[in-house]
C-alpha atoms as a PDB file:
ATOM      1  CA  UNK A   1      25.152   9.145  24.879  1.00  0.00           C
ATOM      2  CA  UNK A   2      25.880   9.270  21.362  1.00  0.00           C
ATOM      3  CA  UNK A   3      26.586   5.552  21.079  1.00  0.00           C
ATOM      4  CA  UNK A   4      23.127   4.917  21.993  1.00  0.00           C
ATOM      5  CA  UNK A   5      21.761   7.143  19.678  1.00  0.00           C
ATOM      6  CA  UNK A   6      23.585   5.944  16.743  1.00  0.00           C
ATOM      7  CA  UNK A   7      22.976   2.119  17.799  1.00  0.00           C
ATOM      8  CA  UNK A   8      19.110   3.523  17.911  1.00  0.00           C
ATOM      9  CA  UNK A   9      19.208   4.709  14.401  1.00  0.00           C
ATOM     10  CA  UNK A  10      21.032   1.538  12.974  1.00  0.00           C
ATOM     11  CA  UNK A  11      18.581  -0.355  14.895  1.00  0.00           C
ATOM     12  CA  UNK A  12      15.331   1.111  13.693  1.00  0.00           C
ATOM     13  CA  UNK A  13      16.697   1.255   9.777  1.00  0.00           C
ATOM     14  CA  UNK A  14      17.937  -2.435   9.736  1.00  0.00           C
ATOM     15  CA  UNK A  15      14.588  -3.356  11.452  1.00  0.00           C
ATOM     16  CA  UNK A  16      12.456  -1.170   9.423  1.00  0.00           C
ATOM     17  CA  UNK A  17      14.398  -3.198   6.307  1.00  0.00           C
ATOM     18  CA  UNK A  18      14.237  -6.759   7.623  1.00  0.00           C
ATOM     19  CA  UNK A  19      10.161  -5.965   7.882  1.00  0.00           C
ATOM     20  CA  UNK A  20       9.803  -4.611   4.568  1.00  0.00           C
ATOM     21  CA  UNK A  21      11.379  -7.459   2.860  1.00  0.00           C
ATOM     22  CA  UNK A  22       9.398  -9.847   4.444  1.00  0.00           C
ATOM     23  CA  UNK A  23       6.406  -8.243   3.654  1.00  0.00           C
ATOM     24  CA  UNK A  24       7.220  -7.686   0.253  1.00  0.00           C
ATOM     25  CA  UNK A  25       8.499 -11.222  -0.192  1.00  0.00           C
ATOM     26  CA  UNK A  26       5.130 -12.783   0.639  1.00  0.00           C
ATOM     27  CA  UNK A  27       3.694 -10.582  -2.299  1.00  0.00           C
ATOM     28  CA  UNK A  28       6.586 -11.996  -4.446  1.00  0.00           C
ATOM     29  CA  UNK A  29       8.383  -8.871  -4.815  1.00  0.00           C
ATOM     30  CA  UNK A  30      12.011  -9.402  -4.723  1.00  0.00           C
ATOM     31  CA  UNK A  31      13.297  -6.335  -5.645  1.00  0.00           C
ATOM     32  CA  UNK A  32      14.779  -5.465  -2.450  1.00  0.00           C
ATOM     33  CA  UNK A  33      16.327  -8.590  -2.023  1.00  0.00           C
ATOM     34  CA  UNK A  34      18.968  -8.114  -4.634  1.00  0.00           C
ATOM     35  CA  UNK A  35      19.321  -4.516  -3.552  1.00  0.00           C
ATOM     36  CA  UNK A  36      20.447  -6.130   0.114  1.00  0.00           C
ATOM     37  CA  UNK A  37      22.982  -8.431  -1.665  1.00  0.00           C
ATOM     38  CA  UNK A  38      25.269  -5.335  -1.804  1.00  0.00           C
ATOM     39  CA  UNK A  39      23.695  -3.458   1.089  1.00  0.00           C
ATOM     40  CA  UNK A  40      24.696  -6.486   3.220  1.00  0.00           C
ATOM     41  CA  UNK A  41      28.416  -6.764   1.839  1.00  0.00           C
ATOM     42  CA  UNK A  42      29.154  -3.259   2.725  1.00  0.00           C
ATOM     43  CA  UNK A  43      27.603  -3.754   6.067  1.00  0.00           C
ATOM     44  CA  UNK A  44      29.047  -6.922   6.891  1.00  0.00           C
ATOM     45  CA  UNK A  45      32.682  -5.751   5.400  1.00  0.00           C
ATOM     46  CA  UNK A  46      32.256  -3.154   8.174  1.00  0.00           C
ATOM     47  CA  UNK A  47      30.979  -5.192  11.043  1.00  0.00           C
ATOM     48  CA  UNK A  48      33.149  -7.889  10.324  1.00  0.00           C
ATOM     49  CA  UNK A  49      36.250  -6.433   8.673  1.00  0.00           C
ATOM     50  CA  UNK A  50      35.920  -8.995   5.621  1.00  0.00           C
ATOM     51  CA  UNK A  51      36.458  -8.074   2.331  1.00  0.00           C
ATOM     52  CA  UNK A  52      33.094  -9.502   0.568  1.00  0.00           C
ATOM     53  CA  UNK A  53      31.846  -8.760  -3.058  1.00  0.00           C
ATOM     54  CA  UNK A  54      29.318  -9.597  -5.076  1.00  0.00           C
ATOM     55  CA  UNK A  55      29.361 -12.801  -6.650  1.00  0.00           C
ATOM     56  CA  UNK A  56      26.569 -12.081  -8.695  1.00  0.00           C
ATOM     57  CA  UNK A  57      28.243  -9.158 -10.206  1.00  0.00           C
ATOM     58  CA  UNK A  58      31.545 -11.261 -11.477  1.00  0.00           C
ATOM     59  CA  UNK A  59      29.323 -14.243 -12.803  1.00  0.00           C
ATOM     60  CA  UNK A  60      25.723 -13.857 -13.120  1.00  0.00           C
ATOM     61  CA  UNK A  61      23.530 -16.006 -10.593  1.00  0.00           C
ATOM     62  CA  UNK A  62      26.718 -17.665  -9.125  1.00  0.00           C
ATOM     63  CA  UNK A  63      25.340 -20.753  -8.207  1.00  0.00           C
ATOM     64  CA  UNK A  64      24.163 -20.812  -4.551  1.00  0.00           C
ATOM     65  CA  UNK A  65      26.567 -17.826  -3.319  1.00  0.00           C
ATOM     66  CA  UNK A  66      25.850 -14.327  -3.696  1.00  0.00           C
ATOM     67  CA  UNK A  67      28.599 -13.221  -1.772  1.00  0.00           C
ATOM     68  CA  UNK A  68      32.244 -14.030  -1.709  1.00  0.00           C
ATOM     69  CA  UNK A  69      35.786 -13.025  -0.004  1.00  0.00           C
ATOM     70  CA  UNK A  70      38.710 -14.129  -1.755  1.00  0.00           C
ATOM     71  CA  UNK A  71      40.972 -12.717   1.132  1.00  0.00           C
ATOM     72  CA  UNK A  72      39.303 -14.687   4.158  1.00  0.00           C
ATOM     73  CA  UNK A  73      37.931 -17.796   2.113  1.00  0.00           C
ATOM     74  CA  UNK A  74      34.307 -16.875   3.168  1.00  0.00           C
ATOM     75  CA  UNK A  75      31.353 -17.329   1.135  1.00  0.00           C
ATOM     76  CA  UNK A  76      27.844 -15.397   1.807  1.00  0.00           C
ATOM     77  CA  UNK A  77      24.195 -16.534   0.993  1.00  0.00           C
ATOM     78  CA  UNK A  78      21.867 -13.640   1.602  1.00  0.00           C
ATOM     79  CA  UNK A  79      18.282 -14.721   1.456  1.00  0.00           C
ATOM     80  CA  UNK A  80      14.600 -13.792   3.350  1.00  0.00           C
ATOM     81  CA  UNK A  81      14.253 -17.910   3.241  1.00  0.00           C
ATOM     82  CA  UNK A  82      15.288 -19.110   6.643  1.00  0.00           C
ATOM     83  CA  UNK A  83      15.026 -22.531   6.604  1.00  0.00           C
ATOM     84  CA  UNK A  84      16.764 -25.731   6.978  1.00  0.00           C
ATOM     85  CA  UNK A  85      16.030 -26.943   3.537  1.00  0.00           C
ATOM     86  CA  UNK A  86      17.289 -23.576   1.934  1.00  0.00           C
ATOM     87  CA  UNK A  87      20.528 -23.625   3.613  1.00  0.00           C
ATOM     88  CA  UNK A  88      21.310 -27.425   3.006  1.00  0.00           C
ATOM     89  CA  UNK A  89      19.804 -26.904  -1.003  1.00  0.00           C
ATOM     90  CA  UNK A  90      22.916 -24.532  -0.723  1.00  0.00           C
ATOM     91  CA  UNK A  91      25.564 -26.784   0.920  1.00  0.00           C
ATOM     92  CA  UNK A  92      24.494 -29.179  -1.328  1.00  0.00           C
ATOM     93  CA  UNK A  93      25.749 -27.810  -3.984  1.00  0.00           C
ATOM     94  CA  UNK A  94      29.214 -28.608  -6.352  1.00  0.00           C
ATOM     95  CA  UNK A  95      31.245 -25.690  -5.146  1.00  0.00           C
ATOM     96  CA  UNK A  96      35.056 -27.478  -5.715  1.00  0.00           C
ATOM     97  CA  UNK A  97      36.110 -23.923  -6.201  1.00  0.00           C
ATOM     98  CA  UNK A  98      35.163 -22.678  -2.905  1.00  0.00           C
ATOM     99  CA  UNK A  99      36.425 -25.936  -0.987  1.00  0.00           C
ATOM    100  CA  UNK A 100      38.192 -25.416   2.530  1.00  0.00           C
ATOM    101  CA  UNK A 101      36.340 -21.940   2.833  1.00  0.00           C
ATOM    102  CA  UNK A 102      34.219 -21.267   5.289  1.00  0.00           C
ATOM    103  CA  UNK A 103      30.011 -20.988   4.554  1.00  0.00           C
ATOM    104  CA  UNK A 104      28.204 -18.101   6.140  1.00  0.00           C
ATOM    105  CA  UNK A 105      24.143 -18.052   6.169  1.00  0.00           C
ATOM    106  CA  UNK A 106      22.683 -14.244   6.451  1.00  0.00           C
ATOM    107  CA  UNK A 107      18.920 -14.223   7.216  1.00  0.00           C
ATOM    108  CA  UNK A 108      17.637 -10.651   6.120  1.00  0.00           C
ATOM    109  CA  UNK A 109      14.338 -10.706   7.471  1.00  0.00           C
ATOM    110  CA  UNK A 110      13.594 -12.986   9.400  1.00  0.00           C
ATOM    111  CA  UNK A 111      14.753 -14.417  13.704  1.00  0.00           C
ATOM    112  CA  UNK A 112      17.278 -16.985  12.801  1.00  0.00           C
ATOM    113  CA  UNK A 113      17.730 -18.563  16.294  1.00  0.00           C
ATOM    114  CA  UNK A 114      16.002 -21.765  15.526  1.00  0.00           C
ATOM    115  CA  UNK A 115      18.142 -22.674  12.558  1.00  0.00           C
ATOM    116  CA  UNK A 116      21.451 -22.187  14.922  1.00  0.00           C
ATOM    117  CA  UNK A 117      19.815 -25.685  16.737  1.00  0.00           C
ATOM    118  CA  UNK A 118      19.764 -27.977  13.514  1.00  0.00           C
ATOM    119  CA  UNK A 119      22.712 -30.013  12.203  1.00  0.00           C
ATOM    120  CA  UNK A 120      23.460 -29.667   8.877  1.00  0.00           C
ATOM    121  CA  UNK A 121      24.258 -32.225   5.746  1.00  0.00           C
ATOM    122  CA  UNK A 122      27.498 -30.743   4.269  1.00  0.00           C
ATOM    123  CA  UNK A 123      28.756 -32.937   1.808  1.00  0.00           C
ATOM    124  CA  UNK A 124      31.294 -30.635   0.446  1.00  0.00           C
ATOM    125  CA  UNK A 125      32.586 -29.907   4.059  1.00  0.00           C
ATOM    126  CA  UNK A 126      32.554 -26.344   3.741  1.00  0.00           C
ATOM    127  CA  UNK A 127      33.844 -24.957   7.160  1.00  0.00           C
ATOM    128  CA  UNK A 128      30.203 -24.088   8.554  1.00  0.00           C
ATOM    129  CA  UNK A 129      29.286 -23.774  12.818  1.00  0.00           C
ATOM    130  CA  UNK A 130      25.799 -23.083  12.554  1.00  0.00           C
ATOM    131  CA  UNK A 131      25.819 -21.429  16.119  1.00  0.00           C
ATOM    132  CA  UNK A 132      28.328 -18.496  14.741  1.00  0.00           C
ATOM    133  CA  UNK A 133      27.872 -18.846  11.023  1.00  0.00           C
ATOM    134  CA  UNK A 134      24.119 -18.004  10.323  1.00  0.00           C
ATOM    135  CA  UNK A 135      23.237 -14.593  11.301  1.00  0.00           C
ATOM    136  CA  UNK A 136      20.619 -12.679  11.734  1.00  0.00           C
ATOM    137  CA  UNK A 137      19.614  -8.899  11.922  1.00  0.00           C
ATOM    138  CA  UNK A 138      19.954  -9.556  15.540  1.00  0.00           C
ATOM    139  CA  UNK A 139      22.919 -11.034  15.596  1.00  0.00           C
ATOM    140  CA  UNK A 140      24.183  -8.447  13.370  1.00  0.00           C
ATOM    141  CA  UNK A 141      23.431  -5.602  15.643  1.00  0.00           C
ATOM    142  CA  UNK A 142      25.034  -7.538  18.713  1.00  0.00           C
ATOM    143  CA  UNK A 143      27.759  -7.262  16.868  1.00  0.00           C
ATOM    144  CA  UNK A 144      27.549  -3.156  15.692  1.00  0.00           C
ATOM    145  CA  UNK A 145      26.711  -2.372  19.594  1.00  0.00           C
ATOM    146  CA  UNK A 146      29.954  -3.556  20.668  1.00  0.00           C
ATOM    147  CA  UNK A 147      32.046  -2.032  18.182  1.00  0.00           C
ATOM    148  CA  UNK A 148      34.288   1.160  19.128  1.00  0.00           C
ATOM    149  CA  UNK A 149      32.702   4.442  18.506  1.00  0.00           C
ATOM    150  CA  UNK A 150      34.438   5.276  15.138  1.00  0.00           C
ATOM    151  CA  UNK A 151      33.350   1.838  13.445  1.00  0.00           C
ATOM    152  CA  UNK A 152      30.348   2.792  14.781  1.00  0.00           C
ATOM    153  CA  UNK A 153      29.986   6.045  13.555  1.00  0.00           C
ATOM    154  CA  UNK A 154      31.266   4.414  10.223  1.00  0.00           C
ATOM    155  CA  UNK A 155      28.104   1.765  10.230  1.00  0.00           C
ATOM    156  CA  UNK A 156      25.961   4.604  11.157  1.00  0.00           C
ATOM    157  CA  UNK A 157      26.736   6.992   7.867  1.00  0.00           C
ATOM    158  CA  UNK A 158      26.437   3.837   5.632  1.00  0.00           C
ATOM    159  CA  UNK A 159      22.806   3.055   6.798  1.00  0.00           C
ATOM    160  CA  UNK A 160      22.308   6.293   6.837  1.00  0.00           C
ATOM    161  CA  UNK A 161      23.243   6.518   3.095  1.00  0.00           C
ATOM    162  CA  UNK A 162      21.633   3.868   1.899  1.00  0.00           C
ATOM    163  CA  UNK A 163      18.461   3.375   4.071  1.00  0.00           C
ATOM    164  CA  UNK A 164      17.004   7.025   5.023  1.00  0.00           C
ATOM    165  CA  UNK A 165      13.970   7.838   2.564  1.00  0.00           C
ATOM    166  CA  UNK A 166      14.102  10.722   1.168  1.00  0.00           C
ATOM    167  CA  UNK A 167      10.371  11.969   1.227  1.00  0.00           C
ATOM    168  CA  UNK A 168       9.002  14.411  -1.428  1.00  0.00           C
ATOM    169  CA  UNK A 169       8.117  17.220   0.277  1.00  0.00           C
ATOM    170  CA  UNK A 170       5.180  18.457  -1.997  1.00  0.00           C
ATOM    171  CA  UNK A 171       3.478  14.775  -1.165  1.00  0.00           C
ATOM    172  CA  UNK A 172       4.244  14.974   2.075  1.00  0.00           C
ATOM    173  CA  UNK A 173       1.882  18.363   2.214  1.00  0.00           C
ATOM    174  CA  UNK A 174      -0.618  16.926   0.330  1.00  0.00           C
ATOM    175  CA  UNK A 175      -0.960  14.299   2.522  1.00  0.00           C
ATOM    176  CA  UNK A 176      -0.237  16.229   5.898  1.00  0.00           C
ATOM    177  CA  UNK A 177      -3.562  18.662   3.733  1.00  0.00           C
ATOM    178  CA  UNK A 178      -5.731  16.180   3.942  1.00  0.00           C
ATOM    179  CA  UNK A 179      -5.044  14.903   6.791  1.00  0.00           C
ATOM    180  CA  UNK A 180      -5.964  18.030   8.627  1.00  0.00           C
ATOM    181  CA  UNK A 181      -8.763  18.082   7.204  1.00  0.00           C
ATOM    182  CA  UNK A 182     -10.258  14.866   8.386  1.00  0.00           C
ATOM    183  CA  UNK A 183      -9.037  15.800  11.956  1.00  0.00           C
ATOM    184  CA  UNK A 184     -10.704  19.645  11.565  1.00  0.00           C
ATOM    185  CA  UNK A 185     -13.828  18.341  10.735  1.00  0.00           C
ATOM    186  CA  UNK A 186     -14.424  17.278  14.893  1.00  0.00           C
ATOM    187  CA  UNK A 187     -15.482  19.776  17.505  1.00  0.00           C
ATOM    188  CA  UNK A 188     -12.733  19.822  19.556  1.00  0.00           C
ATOM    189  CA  UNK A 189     -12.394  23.726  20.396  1.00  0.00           C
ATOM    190  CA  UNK A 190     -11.558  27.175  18.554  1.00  0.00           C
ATOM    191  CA  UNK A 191      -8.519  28.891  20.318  1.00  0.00           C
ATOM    192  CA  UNK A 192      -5.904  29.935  18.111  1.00  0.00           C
ATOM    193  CA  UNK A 193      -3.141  28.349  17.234  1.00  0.00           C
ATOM    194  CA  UNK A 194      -0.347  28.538  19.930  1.00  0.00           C
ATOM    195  CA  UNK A 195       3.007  28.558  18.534  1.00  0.00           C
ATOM    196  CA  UNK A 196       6.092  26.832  19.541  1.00  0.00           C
ATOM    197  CA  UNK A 197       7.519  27.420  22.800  1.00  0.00           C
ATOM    198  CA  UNK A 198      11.577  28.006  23.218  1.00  0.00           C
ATOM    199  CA  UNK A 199      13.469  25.325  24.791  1.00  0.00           C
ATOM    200  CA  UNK A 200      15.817  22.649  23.666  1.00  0.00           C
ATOM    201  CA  UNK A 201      14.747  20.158  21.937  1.00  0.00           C
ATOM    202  CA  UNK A 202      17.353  17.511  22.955  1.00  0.00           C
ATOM    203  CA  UNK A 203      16.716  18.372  26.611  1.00  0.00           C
ATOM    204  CA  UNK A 204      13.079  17.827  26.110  1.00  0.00           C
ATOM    205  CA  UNK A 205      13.806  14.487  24.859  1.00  0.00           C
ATOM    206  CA  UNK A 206      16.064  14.029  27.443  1.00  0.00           C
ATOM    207  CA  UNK A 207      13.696  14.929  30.426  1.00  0.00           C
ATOM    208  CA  UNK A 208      10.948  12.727  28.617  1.00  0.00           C
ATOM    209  CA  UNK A 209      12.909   9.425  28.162  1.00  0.00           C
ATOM    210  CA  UNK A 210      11.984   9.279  24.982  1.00  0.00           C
ATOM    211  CA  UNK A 211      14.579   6.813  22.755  1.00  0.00           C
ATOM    212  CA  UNK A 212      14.718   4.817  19.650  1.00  0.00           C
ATOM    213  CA  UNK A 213      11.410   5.309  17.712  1.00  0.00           C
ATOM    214  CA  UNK A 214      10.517   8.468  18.997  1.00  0.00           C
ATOM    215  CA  UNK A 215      13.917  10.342  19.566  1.00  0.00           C
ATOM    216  CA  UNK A 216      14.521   9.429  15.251  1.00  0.00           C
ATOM    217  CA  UNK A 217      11.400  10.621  13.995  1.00  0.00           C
ATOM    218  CA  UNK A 218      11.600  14.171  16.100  1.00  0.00           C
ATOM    219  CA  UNK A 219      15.046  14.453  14.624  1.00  0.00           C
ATOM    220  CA  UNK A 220      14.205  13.731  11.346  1.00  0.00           C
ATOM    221  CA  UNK A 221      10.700  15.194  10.869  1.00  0.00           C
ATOM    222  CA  UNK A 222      10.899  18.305  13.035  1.00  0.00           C
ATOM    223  CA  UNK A 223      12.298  19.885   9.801  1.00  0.00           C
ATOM    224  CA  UNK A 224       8.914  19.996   8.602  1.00  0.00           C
ATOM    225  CA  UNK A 225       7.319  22.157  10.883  1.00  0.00           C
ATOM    226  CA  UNK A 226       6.725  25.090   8.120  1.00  0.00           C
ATOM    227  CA  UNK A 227       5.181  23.158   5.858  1.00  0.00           C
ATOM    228  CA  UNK A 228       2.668  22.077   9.311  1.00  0.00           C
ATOM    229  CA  UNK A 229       1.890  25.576  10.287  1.00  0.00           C
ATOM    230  CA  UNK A 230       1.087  26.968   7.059  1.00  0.00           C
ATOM    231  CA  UNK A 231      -1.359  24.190   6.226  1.00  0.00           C
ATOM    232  CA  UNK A 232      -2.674  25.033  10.279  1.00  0.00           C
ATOM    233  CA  UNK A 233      -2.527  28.706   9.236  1.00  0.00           C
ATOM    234  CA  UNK A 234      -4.622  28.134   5.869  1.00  0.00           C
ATOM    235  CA  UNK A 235      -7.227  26.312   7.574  1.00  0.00           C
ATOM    236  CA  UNK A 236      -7.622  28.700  10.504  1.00  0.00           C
ATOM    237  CA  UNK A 237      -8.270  31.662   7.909  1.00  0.00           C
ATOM    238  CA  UNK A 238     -11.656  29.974   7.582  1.00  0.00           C
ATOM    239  CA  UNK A 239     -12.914  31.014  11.000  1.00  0.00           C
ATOM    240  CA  UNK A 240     -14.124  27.613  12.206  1.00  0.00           C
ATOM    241  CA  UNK A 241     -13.217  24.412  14.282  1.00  0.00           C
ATOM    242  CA  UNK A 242      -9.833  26.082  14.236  1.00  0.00           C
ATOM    243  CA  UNK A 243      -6.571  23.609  13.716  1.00  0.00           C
ATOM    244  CA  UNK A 244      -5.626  24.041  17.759  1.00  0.00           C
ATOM    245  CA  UNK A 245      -8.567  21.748  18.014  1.00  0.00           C
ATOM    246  CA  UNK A 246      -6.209  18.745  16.087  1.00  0.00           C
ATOM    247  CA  UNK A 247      -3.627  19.908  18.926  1.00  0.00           C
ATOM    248  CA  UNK A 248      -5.797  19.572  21.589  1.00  0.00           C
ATOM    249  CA  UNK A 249      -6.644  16.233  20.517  1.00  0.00           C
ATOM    250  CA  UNK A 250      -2.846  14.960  20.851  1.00  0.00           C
ATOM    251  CA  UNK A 251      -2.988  16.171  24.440  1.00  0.00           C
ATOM    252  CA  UNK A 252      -5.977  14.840  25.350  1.00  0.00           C
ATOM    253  CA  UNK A 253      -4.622  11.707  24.038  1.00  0.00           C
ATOM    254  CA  UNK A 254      -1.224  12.056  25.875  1.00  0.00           C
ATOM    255  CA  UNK A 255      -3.004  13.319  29.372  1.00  0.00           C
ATOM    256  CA  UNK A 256      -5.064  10.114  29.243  1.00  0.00           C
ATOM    257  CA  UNK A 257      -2.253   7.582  29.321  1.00  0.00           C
ATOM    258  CA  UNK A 258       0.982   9.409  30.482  1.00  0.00           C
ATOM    259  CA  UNK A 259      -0.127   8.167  33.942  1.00  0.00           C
ATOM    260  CA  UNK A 260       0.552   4.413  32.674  1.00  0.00           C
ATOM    261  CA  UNK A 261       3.099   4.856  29.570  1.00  0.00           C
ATOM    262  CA  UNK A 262       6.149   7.145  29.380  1.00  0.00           C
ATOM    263  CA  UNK A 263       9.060   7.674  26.553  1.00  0.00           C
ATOM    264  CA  UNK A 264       8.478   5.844  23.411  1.00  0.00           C
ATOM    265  CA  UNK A 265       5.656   3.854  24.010  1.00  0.00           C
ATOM    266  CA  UNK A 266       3.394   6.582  25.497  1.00  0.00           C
ATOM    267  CA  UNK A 267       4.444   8.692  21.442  1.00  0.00           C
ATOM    268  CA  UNK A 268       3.797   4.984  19.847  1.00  0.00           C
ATOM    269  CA  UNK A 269       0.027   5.409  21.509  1.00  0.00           C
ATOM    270  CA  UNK A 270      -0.587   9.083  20.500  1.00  0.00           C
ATOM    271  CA  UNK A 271       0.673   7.967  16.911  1.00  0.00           C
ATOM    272  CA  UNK A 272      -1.997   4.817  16.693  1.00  0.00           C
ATOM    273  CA  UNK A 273      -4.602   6.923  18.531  1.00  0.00           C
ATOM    274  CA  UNK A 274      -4.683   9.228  15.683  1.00  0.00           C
ATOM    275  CA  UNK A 275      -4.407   6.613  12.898  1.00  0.00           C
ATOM    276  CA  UNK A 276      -7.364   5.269  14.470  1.00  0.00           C
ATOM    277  CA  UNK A 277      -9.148   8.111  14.407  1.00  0.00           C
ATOM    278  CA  UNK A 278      -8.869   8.961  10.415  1.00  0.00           C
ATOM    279  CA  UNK A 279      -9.187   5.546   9.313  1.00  0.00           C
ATOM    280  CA  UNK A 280     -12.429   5.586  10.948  1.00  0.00           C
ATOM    281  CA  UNK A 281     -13.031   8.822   9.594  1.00  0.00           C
ATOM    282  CA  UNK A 282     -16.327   9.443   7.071  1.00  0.00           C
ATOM    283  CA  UNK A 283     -14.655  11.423   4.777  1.00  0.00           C
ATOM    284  CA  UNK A 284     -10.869   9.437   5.004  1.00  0.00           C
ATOM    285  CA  UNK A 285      -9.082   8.059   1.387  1.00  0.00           C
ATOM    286  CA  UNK A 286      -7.388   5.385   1.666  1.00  0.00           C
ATOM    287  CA  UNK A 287      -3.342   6.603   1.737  1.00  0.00           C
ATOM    288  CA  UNK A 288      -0.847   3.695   1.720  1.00  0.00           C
ATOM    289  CA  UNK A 289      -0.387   2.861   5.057  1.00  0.00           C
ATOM    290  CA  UNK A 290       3.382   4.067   4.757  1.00  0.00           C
ATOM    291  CA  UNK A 291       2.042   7.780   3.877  1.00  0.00           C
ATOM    292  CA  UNK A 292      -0.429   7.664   6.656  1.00  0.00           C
ATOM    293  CA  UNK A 293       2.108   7.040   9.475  1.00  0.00           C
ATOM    294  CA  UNK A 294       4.652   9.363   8.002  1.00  0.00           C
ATOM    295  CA  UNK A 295       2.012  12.729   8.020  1.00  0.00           C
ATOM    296  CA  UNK A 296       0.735  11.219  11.523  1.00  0.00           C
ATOM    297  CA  UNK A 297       4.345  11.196  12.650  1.00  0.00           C
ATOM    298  CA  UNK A 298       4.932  14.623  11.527  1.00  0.00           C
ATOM    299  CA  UNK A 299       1.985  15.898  13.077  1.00  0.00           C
ATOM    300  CA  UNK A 300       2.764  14.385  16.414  1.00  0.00           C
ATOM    301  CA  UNK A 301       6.577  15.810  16.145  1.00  0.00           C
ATOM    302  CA  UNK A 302       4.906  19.351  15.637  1.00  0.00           C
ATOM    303  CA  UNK A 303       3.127  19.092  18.248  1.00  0.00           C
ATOM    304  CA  UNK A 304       5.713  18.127  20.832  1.00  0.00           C
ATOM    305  CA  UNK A 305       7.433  21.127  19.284  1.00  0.00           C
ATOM    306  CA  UNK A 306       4.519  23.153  20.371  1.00  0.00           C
ATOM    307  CA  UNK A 307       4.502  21.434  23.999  1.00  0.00           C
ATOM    308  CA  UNK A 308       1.068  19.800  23.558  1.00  0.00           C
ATOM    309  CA  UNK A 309       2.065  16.744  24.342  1.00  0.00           C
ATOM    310  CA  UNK A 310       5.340  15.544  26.831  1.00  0.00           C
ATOM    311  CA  UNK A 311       6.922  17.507  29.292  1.00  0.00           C
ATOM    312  CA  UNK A 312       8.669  20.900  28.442  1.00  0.00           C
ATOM    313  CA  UNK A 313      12.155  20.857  30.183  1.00  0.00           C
ATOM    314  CA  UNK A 314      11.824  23.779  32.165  1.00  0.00           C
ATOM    315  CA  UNK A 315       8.480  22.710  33.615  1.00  0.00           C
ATOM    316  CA  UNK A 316      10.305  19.764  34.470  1.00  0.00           C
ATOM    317  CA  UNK A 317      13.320  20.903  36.213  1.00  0.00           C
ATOM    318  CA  UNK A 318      10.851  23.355  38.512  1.00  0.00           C
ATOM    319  CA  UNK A 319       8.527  20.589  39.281  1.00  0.00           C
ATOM    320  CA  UNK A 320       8.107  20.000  43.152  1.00  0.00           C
ATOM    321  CA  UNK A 321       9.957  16.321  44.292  1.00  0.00           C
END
């Protein structure tokens, strides 16, 4: 269904995001945390049909509030703190401008659940119901799933816009380069390279259950199968421990676990298989971990292009009952 796939792709990005600033806040860098102030006012002005902006914009570090409606009397703290103290440090505050509006708490990157048990000090009695009013990425896509399909298709092009990485493309064969070369350095076999089979790929992903995670990155990297096949091609030109071998791997990887994993899970497994293996590779240099999971990723999409690994749909649809 196409709901399901854009509510996958919304749901991996704002995940992906909430992670990223948590990590990166524990190394006290904050830079996406102001970039979410405005990420989050478009996204919630969607979602919610307010009309927020940012506060920080108008009067530099607005006391307490980064974001504000005028329209609907809501103000908007958007922080990767999710605590009691933080939220009653904000309540707290003199905000005689803002009184009778309401007080909204957005948790970026973090579960939010146990603050909605608390009771709050609110000396200012801004209009605040912790059980509705502090939200979550969870929360947040509770709400996107049950939107109609046009507001959802709306949601969908904004994260699209503003979350999709755009990935250099000469880096990305550097990295898929050496890569391949760790792999070709095992004994795996020496057939040549097969080359992709015809079928569809949405029915393959279809027949294979394969959602979320795994659905997204075959969409998005299968692009770069060139640049995979002429690094496969360059290194088979040397006549030894051809790149099939790397192939060959993946499927021995997928054969030994499709029996107990299917759909994403079983192309999580392939993916940390592989890591595995280069990390505890001889001749491996250290990649950010970002880079290694990207080339890994493509590799693995290439090779369900090539039918190494999950079912092809025509297989499928002959297969005995």
């Amino acid at each position: 269904m196409e709901r399901a796939r854009l509510f996958n792709y919304i749901d991996e990005r704002l995940r992906t995001l909430a992670n990223r600033i948590a990590g990166r806040s524990k190394l006290n860098l904050l830079d996406l945390n102001l970039h979410s102030e405005n990420f989050y006012a478009n996204l919630l002005n969607l979602v919610y049909g307010w009309s927020l902006e940012n506060e920080n914009v108008l009067m530099q570090n607005a006391e307490a509030i980064d974001l504000a409606d005028s329209i609907n009397h809501i103000v908007v703290q958007v922080s990767s703190t999710n605590t009691k103290a933080k939220i009653e440090a904000t309540l707290s505050k003199d905000l005689v401008s803002k009184s009778g509006w309401s007080f909204k708490f957005v948790s970026i990157a973090h579960d939010a659940d146990p603050l909605r048990k608390f009771t709050f000090k609110n000396p200012h009695q801004l209009q605040f119901t912790p059980t509705s009013d502090i939200l979550d990425v969870t929360s947040i896509l509770r709400s996107i799933n049950a939107l109609p399909i046009d507001k959802l298709i709306e949601v969908e092009a904004l994260i699209r816009k503003e979350l999709r990485s755009e990935v250099d493309p000469a880096r990305v064969e550097s990295g898929l380069a050496a890569i391949i070369k760790i792999l070709a350095k095992e004994n795996w076999g020496s057939e040549e390279l097969s080359k992709p089979l015809q079928f569809s790929i949405d029915a393959k992903i279809q027949v294979n259950n394969l959602n979320a995670e795994a659905k997204i990155a075959i969409e998005d990297y299968s692009a770069y199968h060139s640049h995979v096949d002429k690094i496969y091609s360059e290194y088979n030109k040397q006549g030894s421990n051809k790149s099939l071998a790397i192939l060959n791997k993946m499927r021995s990887i997928y054969a030994a676990h499709k029996a107990q994993k299917t759909g994403d899970e079983l192309f999580t497994i392939i993916i940390t298989k592989i890591i595995d293996l280069i990390q505890a590779s001889s001749n491996y240099q250290l990649m950010p971990i970002e880079e290694l999971e990207l080339c890994v990723n493509i590799l693995a999409v290439d090779a369900f292009v090539r039918c190494k690994i999950f079912e092809n749909p025509a297989e499928a649809a002959n297969a005995p009952a």
